[in-house]
C-alpha atoms as a PDB file:
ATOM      1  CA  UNK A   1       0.000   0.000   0.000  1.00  0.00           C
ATOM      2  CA  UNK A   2       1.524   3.500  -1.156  1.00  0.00           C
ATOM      3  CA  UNK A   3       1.317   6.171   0.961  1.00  0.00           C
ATOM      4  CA  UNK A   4      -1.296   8.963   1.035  1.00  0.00           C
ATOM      5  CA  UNK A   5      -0.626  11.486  -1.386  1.00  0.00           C
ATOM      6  CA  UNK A   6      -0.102  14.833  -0.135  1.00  0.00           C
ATOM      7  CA  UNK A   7      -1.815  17.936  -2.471  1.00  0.00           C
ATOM      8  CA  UNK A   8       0.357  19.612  -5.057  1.00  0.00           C
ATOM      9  CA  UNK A   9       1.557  23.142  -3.263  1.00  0.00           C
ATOM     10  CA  UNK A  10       0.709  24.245  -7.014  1.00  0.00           C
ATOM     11  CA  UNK A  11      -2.441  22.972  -7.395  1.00  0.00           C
ATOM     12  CA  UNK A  12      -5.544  24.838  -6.279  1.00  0.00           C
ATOM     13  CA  UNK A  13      -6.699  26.248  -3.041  1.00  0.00           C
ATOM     14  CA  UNK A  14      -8.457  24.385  -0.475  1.00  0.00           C
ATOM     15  CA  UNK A  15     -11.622  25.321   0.243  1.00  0.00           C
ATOM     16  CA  UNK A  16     -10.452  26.628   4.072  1.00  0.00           C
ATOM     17  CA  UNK A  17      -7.639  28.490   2.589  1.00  0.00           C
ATOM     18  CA  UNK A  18      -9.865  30.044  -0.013  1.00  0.00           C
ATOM     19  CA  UNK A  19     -12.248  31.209   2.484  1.00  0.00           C
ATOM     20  CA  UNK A  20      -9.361  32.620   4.820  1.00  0.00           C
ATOM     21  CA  UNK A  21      -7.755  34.309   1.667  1.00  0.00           C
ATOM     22  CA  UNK A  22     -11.173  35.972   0.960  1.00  0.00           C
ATOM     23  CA  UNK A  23     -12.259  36.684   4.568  1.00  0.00           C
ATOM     24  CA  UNK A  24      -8.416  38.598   4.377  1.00  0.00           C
ATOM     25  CA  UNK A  25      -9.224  40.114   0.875  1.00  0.00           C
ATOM     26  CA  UNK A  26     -13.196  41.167   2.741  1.00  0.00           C
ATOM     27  CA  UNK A  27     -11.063  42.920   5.888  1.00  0.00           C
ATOM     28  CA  UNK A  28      -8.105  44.374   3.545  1.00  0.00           C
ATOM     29  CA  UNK A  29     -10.934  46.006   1.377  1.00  0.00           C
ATOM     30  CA  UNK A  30     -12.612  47.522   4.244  1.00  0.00           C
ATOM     31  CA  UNK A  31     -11.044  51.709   5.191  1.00  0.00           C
ATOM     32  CA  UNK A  32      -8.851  50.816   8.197  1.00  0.00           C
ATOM     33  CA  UNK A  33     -11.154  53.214  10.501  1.00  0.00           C
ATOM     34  CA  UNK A  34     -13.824  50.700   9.554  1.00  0.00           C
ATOM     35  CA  UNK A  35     -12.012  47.522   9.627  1.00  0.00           C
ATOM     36  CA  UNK A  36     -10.600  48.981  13.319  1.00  0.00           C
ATOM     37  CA  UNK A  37     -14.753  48.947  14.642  1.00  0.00           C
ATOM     38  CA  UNK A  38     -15.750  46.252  12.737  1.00  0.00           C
ATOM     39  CA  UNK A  39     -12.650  44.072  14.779  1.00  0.00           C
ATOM     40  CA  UNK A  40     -12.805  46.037  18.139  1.00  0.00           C
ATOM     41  CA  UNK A  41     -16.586  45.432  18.316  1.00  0.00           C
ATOM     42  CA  UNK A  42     -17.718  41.932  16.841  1.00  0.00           C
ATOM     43  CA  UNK A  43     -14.209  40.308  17.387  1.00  0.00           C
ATOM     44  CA  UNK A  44     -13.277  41.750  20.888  1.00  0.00           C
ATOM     45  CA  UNK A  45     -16.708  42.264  21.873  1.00  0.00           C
ATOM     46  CA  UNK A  46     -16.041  45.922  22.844  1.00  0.00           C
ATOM     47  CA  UNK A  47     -19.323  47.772  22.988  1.00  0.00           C
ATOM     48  CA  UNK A  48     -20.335  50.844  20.684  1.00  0.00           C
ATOM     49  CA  UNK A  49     -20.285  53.333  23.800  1.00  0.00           C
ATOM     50  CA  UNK A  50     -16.813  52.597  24.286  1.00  0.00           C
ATOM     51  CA  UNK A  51     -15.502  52.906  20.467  1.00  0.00           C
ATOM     52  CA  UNK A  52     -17.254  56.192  19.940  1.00  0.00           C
ATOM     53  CA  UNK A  53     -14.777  58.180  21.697  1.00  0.00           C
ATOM     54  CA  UNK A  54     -11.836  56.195  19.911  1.00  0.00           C
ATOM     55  CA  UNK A  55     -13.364  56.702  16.237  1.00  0.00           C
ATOM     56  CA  UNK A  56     -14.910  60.614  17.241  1.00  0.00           C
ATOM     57  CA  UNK A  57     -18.137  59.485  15.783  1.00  0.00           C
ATOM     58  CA  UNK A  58     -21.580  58.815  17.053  1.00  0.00           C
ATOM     59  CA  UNK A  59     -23.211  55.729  17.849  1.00  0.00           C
ATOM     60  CA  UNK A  60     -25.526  56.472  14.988  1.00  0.00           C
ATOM     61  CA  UNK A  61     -22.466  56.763  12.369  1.00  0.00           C
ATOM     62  CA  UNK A  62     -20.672  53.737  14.340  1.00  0.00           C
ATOM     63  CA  UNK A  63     -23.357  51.355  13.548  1.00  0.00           C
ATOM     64  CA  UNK A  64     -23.793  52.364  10.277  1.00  0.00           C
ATOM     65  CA  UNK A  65     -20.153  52.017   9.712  1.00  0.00           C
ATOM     66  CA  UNK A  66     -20.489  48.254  10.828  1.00  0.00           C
ATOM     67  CA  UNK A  67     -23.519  47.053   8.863  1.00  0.00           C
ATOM     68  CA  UNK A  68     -21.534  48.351   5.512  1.00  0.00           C
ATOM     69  CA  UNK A  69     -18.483  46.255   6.833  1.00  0.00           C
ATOM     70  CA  UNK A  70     -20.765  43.242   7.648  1.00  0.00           C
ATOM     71  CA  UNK A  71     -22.331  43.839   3.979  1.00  0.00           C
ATOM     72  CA  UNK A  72     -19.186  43.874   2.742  1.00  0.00           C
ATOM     73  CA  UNK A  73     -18.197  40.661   4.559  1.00  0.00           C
ATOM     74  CA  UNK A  74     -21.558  39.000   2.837  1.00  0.00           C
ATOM     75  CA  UNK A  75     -20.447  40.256  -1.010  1.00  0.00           C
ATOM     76  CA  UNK A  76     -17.157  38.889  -0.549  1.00  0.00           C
ATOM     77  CA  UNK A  77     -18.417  35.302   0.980  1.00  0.00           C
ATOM     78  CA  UNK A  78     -20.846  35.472  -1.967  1.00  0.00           C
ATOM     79  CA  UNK A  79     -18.208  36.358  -4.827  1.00  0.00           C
ATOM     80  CA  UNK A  80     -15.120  33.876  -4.336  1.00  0.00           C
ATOM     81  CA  UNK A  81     -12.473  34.223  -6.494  1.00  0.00           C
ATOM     82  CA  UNK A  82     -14.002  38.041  -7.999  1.00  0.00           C
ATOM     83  CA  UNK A  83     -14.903  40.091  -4.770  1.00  0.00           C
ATOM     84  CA  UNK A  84     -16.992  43.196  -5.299  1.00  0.00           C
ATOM     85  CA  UNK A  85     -15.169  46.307  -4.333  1.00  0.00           C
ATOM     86  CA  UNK A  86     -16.061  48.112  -0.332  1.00  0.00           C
ATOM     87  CA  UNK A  87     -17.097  51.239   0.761  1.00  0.00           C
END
């Protein structure tokens, strides 16, 4: 019995690296400001009161700010391989 044969480094993406490597693309696409609240608040679980004072914005503008990241998020899950330009 040969051994398993391990995938050609060449060959195509795996499906987990493809979805890192876009999730990366998503959060590179995003204006660092952005990217900064969207990370801070659903990653770190910091709450809008306390990132308003970091970012100079109100909550208003905060969670508008997020739900175009998290939009932005959705188009790139939904467009592997040709991602959709961000806001």
């Amino acid at each position: 019995m040969s051994p398993p044969s391990r995938p050609d480094p060449a060959g195509p993406p795996r499906p987990a690296e493809q979805v890192w490597t876009t999730f990366l693309s998503a959060l590179e696409a995003l204006p660092a400001d952005v990217r900064l609240l969207l990370l801070l608040h659903d990653v770190a679980g910091a709450p809008i009161e306390e990132l308003m004072p970091l970012l100079g914005l109100p909550a208003a503008e905060c969670r508008q700010r997020l739900e175009a990241a998290h939009a932005c998020l959705r188009a790139h899950a939904r467009h592997l391989g040709a991602p959709p330009a961000c806001p």
